[in-house]
N, C-alpha and C. Protein backbone atom coordinates (compact mmCIF):
# COMPACT_ATOMS: atom_id res chain seq x y z
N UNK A 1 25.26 -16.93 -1.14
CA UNK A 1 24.67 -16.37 -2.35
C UNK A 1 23.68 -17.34 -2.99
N UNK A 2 23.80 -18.52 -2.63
CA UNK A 2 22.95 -19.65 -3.28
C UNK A 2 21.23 -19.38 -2.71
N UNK A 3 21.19 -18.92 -1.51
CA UNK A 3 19.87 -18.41 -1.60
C UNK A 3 19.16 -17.16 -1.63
N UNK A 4 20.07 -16.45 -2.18
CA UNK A 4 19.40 -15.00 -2.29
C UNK A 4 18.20 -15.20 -3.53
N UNK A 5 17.71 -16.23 -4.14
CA UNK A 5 17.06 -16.15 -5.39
C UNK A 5 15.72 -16.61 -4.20
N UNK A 6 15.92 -17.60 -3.04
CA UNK A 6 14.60 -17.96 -2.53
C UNK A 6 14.53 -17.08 -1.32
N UNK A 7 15.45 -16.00 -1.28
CA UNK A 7 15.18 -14.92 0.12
C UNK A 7 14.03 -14.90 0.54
N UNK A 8 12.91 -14.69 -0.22
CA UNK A 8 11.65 -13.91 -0.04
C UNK A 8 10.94 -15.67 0.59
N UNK A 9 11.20 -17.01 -0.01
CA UNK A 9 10.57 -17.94 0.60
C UNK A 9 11.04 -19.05 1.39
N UNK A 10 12.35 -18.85 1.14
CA UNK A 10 13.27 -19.81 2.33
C UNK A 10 13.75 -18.86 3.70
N UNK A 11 13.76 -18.72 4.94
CA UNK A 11 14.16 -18.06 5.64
C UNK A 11 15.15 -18.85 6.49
N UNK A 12 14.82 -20.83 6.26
CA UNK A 12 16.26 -20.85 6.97
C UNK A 12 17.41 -20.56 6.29
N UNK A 13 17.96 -20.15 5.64
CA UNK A 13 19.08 -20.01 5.04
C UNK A 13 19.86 -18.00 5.72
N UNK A 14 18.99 -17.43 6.29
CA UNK A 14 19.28 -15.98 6.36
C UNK A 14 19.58 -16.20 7.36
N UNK A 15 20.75 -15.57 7.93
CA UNK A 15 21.11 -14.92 9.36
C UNK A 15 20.91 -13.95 9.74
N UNK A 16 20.92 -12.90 10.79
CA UNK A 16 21.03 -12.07 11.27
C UNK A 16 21.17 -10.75 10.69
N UNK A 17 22.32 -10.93 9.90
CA UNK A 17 23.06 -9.83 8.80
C UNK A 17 21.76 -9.71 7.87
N UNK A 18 21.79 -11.15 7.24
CA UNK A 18 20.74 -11.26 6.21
C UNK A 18 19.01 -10.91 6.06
N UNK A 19 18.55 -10.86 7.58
CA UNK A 19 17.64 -10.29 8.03
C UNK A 19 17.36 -8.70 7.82
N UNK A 20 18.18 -8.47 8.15
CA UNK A 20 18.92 -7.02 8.64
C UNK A 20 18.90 -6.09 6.78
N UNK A 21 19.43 -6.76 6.15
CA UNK A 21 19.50 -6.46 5.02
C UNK A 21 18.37 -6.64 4.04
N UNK A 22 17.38 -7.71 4.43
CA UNK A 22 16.01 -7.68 3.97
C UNK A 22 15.15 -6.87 4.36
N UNK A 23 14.84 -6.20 5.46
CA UNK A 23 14.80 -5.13 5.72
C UNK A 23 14.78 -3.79 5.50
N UNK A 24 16.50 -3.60 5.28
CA UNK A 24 16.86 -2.64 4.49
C UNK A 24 16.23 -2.14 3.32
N UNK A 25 15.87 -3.56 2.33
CA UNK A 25 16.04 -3.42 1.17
C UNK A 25 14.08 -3.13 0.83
N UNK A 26 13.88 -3.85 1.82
CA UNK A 26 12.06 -3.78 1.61
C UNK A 26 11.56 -2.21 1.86
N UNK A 27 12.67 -1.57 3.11
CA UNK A 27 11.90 -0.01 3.47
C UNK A 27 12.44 0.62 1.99
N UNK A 28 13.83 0.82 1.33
CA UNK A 28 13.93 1.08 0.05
C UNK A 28 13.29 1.24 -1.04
N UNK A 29 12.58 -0.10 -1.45
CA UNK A 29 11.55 -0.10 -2.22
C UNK A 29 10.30 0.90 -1.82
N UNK A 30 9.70 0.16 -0.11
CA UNK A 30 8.40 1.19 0.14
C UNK A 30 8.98 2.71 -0.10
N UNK A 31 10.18 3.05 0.07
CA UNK A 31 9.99 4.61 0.34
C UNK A 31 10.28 5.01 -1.43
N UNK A 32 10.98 4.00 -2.32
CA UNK A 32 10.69 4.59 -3.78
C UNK A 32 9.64 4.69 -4.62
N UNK A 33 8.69 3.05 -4.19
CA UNK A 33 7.48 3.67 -4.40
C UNK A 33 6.50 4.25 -3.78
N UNK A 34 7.14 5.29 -2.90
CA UNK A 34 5.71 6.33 -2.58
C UNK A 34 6.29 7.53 -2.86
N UNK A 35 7.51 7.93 -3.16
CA UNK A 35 8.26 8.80 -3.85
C UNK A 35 7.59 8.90 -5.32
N UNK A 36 7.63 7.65 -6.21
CA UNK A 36 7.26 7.87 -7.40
C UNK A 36 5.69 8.10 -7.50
N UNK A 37 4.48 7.60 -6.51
CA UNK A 37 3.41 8.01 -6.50
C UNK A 37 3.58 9.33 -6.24
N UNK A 38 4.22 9.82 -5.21
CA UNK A 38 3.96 11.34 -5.14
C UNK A 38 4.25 12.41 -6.49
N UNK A 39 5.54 11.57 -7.30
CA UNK A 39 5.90 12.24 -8.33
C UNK A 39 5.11 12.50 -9.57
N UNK A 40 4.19 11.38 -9.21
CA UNK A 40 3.15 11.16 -10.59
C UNK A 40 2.36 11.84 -10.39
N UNK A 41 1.77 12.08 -9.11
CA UNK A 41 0.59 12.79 -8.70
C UNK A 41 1.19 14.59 -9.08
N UNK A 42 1.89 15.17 -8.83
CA UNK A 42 2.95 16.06 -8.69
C UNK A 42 2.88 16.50 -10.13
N UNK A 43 3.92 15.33 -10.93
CA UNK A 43 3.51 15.70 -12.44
C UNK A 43 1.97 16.12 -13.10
N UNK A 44 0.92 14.95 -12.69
CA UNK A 44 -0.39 15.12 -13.40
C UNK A 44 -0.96 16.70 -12.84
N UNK A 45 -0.74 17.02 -11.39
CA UNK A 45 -1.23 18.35 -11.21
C UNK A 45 -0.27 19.71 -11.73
N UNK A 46 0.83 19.14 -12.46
CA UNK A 46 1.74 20.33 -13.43
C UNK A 46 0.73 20.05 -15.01
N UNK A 47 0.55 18.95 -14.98
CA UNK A 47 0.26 19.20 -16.41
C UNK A 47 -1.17 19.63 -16.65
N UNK A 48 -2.18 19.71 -15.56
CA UNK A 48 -3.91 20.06 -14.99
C UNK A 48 -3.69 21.57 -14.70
N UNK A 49 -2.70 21.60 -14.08
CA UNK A 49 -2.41 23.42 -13.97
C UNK A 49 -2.84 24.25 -15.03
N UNK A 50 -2.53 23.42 -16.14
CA UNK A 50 -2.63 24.01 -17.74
C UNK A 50 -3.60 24.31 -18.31
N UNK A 51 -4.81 23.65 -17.52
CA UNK A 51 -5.88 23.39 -18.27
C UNK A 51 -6.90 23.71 -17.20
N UNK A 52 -7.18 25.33 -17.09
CA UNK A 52 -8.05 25.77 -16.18
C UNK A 52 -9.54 26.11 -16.43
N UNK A 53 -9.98 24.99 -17.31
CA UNK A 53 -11.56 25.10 -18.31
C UNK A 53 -12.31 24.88 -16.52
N UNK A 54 -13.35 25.74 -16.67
CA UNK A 54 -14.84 25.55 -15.86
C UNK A 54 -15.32 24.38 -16.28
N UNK A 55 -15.65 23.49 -15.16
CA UNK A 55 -16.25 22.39 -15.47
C UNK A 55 -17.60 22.32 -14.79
N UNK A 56 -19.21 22.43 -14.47
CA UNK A 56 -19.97 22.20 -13.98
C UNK A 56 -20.43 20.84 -13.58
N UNK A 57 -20.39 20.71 -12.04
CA UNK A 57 -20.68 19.05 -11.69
C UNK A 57 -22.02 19.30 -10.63
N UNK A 58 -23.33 18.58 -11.18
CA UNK A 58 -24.07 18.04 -10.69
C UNK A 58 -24.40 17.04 -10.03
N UNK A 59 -24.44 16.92 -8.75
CA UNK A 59 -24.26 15.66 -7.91
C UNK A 59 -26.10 16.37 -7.06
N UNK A 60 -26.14 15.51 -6.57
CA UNK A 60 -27.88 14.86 -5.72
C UNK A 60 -28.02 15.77 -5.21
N UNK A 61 -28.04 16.79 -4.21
CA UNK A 61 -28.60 17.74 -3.96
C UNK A 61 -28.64 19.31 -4.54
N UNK A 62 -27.22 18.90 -5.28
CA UNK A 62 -26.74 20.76 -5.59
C UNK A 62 -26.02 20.82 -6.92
N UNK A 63 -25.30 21.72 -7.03
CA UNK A 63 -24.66 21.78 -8.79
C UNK A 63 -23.15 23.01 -7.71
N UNK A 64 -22.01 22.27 -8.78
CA UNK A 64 -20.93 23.64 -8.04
C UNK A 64 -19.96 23.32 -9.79
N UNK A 65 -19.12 24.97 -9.47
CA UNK A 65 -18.69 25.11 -10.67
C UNK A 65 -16.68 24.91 -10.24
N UNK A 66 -16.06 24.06 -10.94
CA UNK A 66 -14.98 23.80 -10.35
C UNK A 66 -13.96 23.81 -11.37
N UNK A 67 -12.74 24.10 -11.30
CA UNK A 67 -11.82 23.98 -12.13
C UNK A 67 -11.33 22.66 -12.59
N UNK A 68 -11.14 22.14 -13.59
CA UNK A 68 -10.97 20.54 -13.98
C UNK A 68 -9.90 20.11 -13.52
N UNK A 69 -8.90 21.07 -13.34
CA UNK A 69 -7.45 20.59 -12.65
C UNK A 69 -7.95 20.44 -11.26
N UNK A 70 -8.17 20.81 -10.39
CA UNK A 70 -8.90 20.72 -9.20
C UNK A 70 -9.55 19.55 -9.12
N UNK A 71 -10.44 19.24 -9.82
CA UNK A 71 -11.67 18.48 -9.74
C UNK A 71 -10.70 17.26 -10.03
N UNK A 72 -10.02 16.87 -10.84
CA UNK A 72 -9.68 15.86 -10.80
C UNK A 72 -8.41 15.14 -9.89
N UNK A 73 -7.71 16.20 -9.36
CA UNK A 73 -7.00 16.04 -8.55
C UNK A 73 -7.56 15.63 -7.28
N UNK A 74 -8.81 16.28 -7.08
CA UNK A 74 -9.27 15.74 -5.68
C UNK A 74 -10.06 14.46 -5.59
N UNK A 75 -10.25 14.13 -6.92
CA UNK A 75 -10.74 12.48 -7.71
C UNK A 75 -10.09 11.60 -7.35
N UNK A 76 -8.75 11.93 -7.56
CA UNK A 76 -7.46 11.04 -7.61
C UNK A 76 -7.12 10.90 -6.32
N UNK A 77 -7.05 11.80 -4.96
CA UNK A 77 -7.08 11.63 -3.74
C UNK A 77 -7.82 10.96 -3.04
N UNK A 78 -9.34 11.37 -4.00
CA UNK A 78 -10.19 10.24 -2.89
C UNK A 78 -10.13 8.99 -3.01
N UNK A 79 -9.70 8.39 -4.95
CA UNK A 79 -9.98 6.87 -5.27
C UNK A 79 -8.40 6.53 -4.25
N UNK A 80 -7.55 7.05 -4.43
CA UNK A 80 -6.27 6.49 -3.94
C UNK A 80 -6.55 6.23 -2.56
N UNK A 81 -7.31 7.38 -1.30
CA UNK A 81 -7.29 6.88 -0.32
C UNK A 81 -8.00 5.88 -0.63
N UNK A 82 -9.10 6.00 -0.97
CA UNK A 82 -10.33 4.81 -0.98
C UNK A 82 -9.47 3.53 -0.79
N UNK A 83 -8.89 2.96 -2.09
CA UNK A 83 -8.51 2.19 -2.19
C UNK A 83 -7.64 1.26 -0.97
N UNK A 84 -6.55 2.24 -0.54
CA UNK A 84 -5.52 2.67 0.75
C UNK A 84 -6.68 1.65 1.29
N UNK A 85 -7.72 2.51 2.34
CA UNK A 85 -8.82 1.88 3.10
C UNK A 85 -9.20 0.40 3.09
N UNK A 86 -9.25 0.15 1.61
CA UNK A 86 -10.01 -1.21 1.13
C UNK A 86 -8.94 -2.18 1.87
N UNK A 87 -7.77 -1.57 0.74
CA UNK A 87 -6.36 -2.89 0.66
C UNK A 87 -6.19 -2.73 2.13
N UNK A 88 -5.92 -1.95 2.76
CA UNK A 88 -5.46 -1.83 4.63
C UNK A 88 -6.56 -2.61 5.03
N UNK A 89 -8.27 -3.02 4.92
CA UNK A 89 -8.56 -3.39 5.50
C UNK A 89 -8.07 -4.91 5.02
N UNK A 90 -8.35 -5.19 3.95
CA UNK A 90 -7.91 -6.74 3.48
C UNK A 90 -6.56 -7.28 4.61
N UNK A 91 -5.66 -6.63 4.57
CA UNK A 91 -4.02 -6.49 5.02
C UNK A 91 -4.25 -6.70 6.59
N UNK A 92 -4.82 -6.17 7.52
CA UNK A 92 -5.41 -6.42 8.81
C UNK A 92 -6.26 -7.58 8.91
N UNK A 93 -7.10 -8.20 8.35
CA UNK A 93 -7.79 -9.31 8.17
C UNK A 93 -6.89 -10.58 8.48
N UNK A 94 -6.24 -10.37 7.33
CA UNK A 94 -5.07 -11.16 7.02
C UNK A 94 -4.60 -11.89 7.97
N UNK A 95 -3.94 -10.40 8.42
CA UNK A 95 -2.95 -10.52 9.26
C UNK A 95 -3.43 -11.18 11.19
N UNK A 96 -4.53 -10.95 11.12
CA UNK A 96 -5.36 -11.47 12.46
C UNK A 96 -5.84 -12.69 12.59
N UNK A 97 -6.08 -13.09 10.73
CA UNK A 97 -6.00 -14.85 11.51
C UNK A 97 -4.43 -15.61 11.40
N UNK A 98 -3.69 -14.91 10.34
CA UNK A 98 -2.58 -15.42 10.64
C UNK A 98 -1.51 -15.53 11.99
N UNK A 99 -2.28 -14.18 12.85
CA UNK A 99 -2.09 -14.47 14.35
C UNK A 99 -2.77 -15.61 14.95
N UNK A 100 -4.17 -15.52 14.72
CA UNK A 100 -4.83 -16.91 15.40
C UNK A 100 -4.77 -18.05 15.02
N UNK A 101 -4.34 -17.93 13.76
CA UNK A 101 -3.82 -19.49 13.48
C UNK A 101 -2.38 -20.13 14.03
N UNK A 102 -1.45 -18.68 14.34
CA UNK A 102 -0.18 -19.01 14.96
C UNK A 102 -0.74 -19.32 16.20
N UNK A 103 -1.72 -19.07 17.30
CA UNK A 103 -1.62 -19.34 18.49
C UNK A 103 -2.08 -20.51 18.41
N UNK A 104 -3.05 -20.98 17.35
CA UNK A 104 -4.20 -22.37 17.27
C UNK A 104 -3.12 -23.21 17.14
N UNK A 105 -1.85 -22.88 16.31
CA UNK A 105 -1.25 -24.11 16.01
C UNK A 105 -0.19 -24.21 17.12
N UNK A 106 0.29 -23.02 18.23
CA UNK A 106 1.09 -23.18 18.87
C UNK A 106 0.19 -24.03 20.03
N UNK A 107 -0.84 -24.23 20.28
CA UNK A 107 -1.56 -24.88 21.39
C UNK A 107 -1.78 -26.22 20.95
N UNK A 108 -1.93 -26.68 19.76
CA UNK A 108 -1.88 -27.87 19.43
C UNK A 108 -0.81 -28.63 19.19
N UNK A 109 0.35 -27.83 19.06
CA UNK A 109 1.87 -28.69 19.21
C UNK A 109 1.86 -28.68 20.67
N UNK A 110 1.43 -27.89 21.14
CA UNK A 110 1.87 -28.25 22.86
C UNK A 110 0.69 -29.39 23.31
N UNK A 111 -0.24 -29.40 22.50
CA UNK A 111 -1.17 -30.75 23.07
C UNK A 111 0.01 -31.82 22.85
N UNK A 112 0.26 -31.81 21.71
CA UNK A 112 0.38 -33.19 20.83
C UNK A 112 1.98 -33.46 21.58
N UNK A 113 2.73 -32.25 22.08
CA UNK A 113 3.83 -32.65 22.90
C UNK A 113 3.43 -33.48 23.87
N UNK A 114 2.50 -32.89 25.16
CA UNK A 114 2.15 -33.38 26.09
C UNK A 114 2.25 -35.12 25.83
């Protein structure tokens, strides 16, 4: 129990079990918060339902006439993927030199063994 406070930055202290249970506990979280995004999104299009004013949107080539609950719901889909896109690409970046730095450094302990 003495290191469950540095779980997230000490890993020698976890075994197997303890692995196992970090795990657990991380898919938990991801799947509550995308539960509660869905719920929010869910709620805001109950409470846009309500409010079925004509809104006219002019964009660069054309003009279209759209319902505001609509219109903003499909706002909210695109910034959210958008975003999704951005952060996923950051998250892959990342994660590719932290591969090549694992191989850079695994070839240089094996120099420095030699």
């Amino acid at each position: 129990m003495e290191c469950f406070a540095f779980l997230l930055h000490n890993h020698e202290c976890l075994s197997n079990t303890g692995w196992l249970v970090l795990k657990i506990i991380k898919r938990i979280f991801l799947i509550a918060i995308c539960l509660l995004l869905v719920g929010l999104f869910l709620l805001a299009m109950a409470f846009g339902s309500k409010n079925q004013e004509i809104v006219t949107v002019n964009y660069l080539l054309a003009q279209g006439s759209f319902h505001l609950s609509s219109l903003l719901g499909a706002v909210f889909v695109l910034g959210f993927s958008a975003a999704w896109i951005v952060i996923g690409g950051f998250y892959l970046r990342v994660k590719y030199q932290k591969h090549r730095l694992g191989k850079k450094l695994k070839k240089e302990t094996a120099l420095s063994d030699s």
